[in-house]
Structure formats: structure tokens, C-alpha cells
PDB file of N, CA and C in Angstrom:
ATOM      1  N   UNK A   1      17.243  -3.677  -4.145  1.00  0.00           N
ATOM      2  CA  UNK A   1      15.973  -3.081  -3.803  1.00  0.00           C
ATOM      3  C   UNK A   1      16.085  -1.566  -3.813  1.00  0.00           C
ATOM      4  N   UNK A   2      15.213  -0.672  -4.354  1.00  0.00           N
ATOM      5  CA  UNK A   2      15.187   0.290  -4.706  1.00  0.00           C
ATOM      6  C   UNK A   2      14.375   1.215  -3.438  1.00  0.00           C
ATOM      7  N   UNK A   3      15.022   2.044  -2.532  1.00  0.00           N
ATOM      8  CA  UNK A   3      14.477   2.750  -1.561  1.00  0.00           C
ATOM      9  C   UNK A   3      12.901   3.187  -1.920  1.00  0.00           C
ATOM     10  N   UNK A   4      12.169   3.276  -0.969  1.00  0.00           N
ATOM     11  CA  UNK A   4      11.402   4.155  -1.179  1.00  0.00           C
ATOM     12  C   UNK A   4      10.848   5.273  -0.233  1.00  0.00           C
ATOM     13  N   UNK A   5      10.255   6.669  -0.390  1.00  0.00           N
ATOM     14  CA  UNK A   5      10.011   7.202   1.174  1.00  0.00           C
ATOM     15  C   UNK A   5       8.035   6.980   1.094  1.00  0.00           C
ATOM     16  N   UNK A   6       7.788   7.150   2.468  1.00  0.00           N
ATOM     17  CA  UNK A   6       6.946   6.903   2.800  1.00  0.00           C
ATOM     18  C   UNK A   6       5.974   7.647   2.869  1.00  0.00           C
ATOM     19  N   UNK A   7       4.164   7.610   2.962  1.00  0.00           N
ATOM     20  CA  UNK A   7       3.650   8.713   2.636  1.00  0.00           C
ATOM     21  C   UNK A   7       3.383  10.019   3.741  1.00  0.00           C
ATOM     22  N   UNK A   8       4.044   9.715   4.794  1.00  0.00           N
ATOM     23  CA  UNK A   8       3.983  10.932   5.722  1.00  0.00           C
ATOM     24  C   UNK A   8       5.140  11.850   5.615  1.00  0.00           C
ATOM     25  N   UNK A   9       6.406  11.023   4.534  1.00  0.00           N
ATOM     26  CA  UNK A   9       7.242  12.021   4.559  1.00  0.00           C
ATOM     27  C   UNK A   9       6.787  12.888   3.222  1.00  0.00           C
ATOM     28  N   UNK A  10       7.646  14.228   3.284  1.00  0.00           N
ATOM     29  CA  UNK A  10       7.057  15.200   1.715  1.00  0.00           C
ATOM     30  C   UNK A  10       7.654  14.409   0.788  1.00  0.00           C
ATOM     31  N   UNK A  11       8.121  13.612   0.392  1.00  0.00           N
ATOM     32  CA  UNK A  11       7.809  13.254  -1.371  1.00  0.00           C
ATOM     33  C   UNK A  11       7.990  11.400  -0.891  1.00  0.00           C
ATOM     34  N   UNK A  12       6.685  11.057  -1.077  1.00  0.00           N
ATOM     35  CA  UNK A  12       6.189   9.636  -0.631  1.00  0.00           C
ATOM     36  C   UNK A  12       7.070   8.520  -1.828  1.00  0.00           C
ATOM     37  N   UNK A  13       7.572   9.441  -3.261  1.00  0.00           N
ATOM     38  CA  UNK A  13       7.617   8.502  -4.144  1.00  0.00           C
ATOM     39  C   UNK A  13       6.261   7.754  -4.910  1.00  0.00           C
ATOM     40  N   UNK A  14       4.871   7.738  -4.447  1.00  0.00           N
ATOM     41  CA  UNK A  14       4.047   7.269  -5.136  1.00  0.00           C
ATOM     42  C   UNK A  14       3.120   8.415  -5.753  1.00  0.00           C
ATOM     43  N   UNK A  15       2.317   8.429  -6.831  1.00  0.00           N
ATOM     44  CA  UNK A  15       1.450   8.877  -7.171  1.00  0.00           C
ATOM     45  C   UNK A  15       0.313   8.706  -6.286  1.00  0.00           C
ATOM     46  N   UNK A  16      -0.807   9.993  -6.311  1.00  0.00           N
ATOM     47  CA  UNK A  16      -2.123   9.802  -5.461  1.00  0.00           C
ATOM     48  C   UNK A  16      -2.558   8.555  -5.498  1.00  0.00           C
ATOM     49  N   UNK A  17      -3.002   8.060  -7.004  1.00  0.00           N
ATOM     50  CA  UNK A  17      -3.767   6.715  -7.622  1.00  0.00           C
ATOM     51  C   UNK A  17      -2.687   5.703  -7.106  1.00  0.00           C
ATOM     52  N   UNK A  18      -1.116   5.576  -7.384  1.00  0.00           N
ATOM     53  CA  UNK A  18      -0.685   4.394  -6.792  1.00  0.00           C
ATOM     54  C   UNK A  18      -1.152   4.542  -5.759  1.00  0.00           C
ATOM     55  N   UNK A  19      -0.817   5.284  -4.758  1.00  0.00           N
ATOM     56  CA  UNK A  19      -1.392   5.132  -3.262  1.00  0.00           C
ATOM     57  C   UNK A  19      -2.502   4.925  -2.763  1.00  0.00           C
ATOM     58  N   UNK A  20      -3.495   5.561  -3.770  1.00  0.00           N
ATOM     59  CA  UNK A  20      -4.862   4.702  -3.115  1.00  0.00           C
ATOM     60  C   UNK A  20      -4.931   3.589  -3.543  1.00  0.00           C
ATOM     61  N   UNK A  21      -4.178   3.117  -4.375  1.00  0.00           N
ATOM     62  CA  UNK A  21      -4.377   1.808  -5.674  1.00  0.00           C
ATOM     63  C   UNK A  21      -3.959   0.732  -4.412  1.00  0.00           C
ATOM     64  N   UNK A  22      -2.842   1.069  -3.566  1.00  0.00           N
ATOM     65  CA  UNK A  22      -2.164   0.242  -2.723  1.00  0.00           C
ATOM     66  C   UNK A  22      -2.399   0.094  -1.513  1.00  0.00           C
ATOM     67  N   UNK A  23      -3.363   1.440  -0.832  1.00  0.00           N
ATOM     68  CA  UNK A  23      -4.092   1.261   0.249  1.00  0.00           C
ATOM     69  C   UNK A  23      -5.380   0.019   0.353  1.00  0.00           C
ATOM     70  N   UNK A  24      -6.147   0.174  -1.315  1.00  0.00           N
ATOM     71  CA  UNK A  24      -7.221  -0.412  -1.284  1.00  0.00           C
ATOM     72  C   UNK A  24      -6.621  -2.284  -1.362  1.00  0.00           C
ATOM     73  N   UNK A  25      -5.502  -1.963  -2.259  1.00  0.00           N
ATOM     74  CA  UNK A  25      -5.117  -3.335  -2.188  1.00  0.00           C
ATOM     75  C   UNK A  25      -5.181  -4.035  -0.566  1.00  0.00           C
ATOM     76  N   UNK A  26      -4.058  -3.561  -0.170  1.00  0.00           N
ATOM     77  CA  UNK A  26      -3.849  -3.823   1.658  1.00  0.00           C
ATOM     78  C   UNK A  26      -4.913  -4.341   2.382  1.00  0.00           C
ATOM     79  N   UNK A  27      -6.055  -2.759   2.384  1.00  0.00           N
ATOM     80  CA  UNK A  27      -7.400  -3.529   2.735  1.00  0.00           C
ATOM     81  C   UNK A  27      -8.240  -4.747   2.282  1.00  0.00           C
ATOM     82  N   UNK A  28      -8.051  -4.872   1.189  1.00  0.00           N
ATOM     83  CA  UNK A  28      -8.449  -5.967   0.405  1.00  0.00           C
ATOM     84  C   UNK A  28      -8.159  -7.453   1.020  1.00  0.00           C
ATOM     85  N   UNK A  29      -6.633  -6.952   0.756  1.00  0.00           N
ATOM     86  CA  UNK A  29      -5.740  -8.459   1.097  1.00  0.00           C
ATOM     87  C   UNK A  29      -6.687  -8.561   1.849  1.00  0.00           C
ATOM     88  N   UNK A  30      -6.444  -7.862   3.369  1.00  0.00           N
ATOM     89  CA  UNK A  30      -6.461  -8.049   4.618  1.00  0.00           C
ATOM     90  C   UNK A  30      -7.908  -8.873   4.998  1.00  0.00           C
ATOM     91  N   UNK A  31      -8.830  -7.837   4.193  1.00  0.00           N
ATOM     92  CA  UNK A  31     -10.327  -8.077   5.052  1.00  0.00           C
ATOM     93  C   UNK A  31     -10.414  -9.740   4.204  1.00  0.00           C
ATOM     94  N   UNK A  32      -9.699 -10.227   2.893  1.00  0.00           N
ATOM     95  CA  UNK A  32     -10.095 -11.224   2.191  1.00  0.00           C
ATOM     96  C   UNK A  32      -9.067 -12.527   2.339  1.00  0.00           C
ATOM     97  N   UNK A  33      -7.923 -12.068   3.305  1.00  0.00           N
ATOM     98  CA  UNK A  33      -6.849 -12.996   3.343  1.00  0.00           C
ATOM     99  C   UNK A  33      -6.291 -13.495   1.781  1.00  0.00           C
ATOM    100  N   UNK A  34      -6.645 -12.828   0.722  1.00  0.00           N
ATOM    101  CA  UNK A  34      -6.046 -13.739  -0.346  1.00  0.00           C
ATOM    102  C   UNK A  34      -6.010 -12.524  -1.232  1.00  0.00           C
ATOM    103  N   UNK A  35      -5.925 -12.750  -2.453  1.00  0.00           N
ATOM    104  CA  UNK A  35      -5.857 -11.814  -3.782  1.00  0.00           C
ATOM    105  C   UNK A  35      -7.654 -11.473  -4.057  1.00  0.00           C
ATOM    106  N   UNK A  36      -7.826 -10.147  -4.864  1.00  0.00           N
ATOM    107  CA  UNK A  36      -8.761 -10.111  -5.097  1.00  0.00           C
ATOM    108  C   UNK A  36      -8.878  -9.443  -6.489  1.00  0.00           C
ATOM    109  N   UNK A  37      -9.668  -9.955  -7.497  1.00  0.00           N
ATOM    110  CA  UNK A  37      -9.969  -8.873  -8.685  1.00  0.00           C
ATOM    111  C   UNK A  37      -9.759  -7.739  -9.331  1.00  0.00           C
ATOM    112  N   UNK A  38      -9.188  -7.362 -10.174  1.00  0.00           N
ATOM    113  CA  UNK A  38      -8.859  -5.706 -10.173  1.00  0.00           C
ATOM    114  C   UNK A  38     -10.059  -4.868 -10.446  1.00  0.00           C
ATOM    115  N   UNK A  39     -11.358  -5.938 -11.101  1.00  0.00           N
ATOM    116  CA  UNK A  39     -12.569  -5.181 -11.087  1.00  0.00           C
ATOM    117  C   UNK A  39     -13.140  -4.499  -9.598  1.00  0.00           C
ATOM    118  N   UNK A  40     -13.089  -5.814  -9.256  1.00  0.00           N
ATOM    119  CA  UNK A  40     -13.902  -5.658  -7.175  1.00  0.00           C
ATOM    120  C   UNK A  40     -12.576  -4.568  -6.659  1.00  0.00           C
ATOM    121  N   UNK A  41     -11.528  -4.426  -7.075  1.00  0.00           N
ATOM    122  CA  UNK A  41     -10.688  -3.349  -6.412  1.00  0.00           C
ATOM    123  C   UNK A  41     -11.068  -2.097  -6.955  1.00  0.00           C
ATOM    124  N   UNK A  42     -11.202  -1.571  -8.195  1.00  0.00           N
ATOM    125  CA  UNK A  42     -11.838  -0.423  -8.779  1.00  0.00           C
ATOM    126  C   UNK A  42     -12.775  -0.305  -8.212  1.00  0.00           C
ATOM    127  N   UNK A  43     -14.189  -1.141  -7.575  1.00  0.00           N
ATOM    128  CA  UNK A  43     -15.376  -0.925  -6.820  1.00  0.00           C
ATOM    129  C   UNK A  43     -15.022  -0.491  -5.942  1.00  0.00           C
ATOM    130  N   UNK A  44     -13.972  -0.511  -4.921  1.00  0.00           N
ATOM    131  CA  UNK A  44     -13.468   0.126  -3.296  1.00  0.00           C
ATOM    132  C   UNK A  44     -13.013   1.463  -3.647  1.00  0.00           C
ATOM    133  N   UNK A  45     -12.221   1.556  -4.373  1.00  0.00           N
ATOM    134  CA  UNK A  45     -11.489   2.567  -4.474  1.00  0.00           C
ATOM    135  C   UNK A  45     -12.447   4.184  -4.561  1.00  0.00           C
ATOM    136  N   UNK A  46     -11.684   4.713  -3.687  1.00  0.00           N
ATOM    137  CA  UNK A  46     -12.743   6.234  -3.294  1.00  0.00           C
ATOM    138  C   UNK A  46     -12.551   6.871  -4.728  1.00  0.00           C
ATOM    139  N   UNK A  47     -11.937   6.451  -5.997  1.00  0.00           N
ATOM    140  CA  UNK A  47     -11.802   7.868  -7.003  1.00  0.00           C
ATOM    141  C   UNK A  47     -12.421   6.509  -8.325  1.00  0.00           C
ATOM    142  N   UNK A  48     -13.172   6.930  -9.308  1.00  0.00           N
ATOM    143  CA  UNK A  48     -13.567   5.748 -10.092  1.00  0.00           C
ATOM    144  C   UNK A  48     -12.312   5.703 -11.706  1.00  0.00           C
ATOM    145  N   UNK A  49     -12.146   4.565 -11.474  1.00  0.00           N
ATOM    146  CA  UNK A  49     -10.827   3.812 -12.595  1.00  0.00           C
ATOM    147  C   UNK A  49     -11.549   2.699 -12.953  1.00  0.00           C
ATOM    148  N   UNK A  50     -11.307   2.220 -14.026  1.00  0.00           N
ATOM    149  CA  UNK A  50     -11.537   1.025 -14.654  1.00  0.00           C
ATOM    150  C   UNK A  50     -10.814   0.077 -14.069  1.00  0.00           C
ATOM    151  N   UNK A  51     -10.601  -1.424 -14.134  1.00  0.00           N
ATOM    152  CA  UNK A  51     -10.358  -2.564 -13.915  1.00  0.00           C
ATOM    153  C   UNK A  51      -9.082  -2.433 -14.554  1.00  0.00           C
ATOM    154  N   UNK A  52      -8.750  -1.320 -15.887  1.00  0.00           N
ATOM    155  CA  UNK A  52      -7.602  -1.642 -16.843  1.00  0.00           C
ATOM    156  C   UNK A  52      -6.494  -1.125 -16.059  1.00  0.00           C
ATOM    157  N   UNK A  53      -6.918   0.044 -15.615  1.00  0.00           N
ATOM    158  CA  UNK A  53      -6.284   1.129 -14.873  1.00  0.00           C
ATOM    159  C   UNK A  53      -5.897   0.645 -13.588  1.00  0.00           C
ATOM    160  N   UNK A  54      -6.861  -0.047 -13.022  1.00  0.00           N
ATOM    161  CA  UNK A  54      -5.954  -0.574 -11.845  1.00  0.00           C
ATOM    162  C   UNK A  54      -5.118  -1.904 -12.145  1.00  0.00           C
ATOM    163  N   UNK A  55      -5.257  -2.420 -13.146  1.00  0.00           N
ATOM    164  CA  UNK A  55      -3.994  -3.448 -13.520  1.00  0.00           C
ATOM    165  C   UNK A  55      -2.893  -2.636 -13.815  1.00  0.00           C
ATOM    166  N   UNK A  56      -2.783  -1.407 -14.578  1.00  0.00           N
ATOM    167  CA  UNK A  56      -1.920  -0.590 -14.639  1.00  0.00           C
ATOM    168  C   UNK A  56      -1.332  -0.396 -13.872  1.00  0.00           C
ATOM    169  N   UNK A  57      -1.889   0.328 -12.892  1.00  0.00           N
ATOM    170  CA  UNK A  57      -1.223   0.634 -11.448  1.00  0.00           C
ATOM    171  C   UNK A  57      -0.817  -0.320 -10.634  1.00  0.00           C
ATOM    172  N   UNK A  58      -1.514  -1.576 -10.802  1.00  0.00           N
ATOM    173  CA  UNK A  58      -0.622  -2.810  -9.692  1.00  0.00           C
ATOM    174  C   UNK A  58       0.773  -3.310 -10.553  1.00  0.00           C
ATOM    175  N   UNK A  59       0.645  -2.715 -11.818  1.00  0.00           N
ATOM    176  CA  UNK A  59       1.947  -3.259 -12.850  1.00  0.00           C
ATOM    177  C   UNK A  59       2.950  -2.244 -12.119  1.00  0.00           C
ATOM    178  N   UNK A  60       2.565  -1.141 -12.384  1.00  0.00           N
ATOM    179  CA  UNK A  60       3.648   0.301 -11.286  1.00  0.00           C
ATOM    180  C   UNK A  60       3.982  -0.151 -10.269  1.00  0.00           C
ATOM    181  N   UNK A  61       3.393  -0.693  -9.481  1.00  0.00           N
ATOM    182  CA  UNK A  61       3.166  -1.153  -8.005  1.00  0.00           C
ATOM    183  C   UNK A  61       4.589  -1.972  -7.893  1.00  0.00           C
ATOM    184  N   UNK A  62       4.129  -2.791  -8.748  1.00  0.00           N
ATOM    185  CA  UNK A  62       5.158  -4.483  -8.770  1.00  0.00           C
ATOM    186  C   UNK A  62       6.242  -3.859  -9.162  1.00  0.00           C
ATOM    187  N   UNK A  63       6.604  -3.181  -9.955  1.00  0.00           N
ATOM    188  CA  UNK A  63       7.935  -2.513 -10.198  1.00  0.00           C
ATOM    189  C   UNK A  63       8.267  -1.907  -9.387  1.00  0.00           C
ATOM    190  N   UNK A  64       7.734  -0.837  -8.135  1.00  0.00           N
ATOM    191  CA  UNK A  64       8.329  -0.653  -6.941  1.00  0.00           C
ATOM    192  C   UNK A  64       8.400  -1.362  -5.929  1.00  0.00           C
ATOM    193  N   UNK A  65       8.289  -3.071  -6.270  1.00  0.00           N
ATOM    194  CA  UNK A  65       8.150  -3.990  -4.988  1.00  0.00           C
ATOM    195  C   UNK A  65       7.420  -3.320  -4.230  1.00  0.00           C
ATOM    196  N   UNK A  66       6.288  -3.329  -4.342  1.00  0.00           N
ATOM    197  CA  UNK A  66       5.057  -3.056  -3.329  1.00  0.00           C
ATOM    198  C   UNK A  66       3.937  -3.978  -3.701  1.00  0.00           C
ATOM    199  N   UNK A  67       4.020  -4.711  -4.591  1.00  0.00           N
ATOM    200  CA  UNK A  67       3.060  -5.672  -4.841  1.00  0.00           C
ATOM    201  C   UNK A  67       3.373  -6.782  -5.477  1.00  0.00           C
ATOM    202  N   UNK A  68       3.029  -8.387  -5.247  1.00  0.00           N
ATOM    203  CA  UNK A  68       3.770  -9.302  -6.153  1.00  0.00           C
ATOM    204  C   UNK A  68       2.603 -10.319  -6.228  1.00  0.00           C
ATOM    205  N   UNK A  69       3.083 -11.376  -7.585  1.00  0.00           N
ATOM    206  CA  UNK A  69       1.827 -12.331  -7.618  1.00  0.00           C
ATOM    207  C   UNK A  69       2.049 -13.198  -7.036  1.00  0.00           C
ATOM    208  N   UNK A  70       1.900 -14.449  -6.092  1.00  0.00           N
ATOM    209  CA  UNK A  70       1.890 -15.323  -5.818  1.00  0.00           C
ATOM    210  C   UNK A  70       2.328 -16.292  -6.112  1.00  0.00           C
ATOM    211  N   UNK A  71       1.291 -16.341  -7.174  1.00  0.00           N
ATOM    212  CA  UNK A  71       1.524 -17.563  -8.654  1.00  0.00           C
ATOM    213  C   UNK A  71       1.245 -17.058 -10.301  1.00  0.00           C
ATOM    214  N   UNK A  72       1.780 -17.367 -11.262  1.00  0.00           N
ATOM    215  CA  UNK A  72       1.252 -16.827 -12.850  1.00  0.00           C
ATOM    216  C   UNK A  72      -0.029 -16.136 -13.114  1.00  0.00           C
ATOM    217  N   UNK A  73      -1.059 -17.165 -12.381  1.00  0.00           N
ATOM    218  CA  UNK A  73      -2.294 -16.510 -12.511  1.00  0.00           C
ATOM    219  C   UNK A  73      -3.236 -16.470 -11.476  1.00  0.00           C
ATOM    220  N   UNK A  74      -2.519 -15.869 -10.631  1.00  0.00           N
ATOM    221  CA  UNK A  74      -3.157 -15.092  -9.505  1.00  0.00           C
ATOM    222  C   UNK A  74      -3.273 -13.491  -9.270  1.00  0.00           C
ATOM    223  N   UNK A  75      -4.754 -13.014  -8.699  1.00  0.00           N
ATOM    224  CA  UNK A  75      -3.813 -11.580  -8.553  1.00  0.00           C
ATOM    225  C   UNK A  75      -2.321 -10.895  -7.920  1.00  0.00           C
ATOM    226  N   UNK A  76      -2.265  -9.564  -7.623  1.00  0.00           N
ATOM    227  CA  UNK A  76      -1.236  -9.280  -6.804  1.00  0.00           C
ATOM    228  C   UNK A  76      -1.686  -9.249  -5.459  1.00  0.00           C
ATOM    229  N   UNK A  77      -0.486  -9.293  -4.523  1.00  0.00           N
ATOM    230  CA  UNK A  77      -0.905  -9.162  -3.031  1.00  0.00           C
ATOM    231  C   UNK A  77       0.354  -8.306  -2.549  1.00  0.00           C
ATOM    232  N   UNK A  78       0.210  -7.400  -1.725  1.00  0.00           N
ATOM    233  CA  UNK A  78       1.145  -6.648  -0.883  1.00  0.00           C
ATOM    234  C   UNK A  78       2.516  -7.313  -0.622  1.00  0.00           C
ATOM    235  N   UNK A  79       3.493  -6.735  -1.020  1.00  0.00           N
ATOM    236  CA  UNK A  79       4.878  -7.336  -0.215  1.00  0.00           C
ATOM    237  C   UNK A  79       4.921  -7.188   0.888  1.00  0.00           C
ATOM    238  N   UNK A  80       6.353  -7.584   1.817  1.00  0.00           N
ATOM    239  CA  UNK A  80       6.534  -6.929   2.957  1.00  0.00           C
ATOM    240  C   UNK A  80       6.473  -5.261   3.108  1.00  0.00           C
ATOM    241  N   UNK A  81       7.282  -4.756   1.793  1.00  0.00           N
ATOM    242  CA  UNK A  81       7.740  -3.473   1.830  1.00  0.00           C
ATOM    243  C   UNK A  81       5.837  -2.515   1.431  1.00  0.00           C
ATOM    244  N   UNK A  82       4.972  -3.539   0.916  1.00  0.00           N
ATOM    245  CA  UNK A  82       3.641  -2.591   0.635  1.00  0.00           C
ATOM    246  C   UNK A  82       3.442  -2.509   1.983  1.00  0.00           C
ATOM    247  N   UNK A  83       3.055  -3.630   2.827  1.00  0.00           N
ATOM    248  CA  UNK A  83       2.455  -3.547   3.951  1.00  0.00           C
ATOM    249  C   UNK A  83       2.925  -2.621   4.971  1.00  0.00           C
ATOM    250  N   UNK A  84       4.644  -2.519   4.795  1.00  0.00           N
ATOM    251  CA  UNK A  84       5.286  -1.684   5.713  1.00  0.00           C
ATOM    252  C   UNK A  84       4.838  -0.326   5.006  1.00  0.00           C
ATOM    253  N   UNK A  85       4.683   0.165   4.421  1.00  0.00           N
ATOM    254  CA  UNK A  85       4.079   1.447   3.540  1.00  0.00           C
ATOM    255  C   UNK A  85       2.482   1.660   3.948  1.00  0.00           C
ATOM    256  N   UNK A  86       2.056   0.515   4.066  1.00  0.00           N
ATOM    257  CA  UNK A  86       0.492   0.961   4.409  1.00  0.00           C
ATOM    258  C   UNK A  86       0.645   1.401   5.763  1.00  0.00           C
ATOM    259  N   UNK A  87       1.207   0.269   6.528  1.00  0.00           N
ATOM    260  CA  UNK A  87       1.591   0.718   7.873  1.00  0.00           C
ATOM    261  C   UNK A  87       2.160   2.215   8.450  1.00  0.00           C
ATOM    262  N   UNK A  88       3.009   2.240   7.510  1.00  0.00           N
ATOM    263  CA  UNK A  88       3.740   3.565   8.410  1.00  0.00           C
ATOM    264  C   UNK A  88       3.087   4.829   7.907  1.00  0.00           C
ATOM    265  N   UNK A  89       2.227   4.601   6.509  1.00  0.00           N
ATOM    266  CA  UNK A  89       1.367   5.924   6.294  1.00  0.00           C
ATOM    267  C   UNK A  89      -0.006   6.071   7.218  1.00  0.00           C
ATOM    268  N   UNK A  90      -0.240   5.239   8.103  1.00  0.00           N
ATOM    269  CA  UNK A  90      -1.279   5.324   8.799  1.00  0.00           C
ATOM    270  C   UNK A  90      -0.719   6.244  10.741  1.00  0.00           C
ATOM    271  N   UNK A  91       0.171   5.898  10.376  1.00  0.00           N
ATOM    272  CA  UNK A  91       0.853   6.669  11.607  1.00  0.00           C
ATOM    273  C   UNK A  91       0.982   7.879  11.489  1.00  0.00           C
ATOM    274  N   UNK A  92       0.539   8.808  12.763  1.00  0.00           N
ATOM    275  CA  UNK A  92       0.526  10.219  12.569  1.00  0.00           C
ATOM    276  C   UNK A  92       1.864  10.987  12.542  1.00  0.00           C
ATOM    277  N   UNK A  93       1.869  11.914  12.148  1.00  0.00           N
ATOM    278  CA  UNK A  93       2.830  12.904  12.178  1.00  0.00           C
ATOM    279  C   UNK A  93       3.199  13.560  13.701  1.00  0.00           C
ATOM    280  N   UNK A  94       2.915  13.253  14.798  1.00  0.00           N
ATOM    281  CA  UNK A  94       2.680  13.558  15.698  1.00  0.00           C
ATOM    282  C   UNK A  94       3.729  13.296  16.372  1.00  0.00           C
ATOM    283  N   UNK A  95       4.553  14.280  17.361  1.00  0.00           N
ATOM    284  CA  UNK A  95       5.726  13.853  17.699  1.00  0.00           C
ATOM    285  C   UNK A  95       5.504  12.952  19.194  1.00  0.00           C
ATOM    286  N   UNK A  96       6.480  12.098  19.484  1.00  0.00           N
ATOM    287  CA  UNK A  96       5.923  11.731  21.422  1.00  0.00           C
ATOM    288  C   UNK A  96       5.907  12.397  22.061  1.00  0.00           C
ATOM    289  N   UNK A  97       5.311  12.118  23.298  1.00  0.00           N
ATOM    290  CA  UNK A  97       5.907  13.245  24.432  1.00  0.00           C
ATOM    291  C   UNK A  97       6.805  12.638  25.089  1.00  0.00           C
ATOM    292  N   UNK A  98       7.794  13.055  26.316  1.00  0.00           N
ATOM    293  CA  UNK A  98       8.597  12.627  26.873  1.00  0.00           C
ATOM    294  C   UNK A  98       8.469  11.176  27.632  1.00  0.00           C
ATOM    295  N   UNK A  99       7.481  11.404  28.162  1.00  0.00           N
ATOM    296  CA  UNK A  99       7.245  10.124  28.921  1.00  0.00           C
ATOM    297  C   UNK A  99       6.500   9.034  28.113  1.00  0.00           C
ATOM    298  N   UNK A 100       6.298   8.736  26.637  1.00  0.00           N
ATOM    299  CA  UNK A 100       6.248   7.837  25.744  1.00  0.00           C
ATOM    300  C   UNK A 100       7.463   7.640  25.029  1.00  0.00           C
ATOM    301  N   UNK A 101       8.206   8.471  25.180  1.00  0.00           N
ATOM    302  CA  UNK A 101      10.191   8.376  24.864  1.00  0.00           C
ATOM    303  C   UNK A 101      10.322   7.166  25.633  1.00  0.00           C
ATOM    304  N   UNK A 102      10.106   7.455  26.676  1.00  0.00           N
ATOM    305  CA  UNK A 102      10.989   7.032  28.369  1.00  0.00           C
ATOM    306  C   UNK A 102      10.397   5.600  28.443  1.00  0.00           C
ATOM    307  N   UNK A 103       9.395   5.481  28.179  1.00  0.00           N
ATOM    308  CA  UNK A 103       8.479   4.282  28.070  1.00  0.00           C
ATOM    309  C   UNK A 103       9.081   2.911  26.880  1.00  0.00           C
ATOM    310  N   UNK A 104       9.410   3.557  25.995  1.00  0.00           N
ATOM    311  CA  UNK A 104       9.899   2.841  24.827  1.00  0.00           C
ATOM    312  C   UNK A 104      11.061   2.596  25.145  1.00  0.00           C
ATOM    313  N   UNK A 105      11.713   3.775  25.764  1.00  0.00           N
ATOM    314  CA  UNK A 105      13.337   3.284  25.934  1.00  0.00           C
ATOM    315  C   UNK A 105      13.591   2.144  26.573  1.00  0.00           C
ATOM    316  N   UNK A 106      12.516   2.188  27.577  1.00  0.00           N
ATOM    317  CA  UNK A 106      12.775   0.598  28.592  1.00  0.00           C
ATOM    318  C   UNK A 106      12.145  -0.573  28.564  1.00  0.00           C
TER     319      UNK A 106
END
């Protein structure tokens, strides 16, 4: 498995478009529990791409294990390692304070 860094650190490893490509996926999964269209995913997506373009990008995707198919002919859906990526780019940059240290420690 091929490291990757994450998007709060300075070099995330993904392109803008993978990353929104993989945010919208996530949401997708999530709100649909299953795979969804690469057309209906180009419709979410805040920047406008074709249907081709986002097969493109879920092909990028799958090569950084961040996205896999299910079955032959199903769409893609988030790996562990996408979801942990959606996840940890949603977390702020924000350091704790002491007494959320102290809290965790115990």
C-alpha cells in the first residue's frame, strides 16, 4: 500500500478535482448507502466535469486505493483509506487545549 498524506497536511498528494471527485463520492456513498452514477456525481460536484471526467478521476482514485468496485459492474465506493481521508480532511487544523489533552489521556 502506497502512503498517502492527507488534505490538511501541505502536500495532500491529491489533485483539487481528485479531492472534490472523492469528497463528492463519500457524500454520495453515504447519503445513498450504495454506489452511485458518475453522471449523478458530476451533478454534485461544486466545479462542472462531464460523467467521462469523473470516471477518469475515480480510475486515479482506484489507483491510489481510495476507491474500489464492489463487483465488475458496479460503480466505485470509498475504501477504508478514502473514508479515512474524507474523515481526517474534515478535521480542523486547530491545535487542543490542555485540558482536551488531559481528557483524552484518560
Amino acid at each position: 500500500m502506497v502512503p498517502i498524506a492527507f488534505e490538511n497536511e501541505p502536500d495532500s498528494g491529491l489533485s483539487e478535482r481528485e479531492a472534490a471527485v472523492l469528497r463528492s463520492r463519500v457524500k454520495a456513498y453515504v447519503g445513498q448507502a450504495g454506489p452511485i452514477g458518475s453522471a449523478t456525481l458530476a451533478n454534485l460536484l461544486p466545479v462542472s466535469l462531464s460523467s467521462a471526467s469523473v470516471r477518469n478521476t475515480l480510475a486515479e482514485l482506484a489507483e491510489k486505493g481510495l476507491v474500489e468496485k464492489a463487483h465488475p459492474s458496479s460503480g466505485r465506493i470509498p475504501t477504508e483509506r478514502g473514508l479515512r481521508f474524507f474523515v481526517d480532511s474534515l478535521r480542523g487544523t486547530d491545535e487542543l487545549a490542555p485540558y482536551e489533552r488531559r481528557s483524552i489521556a484518560y
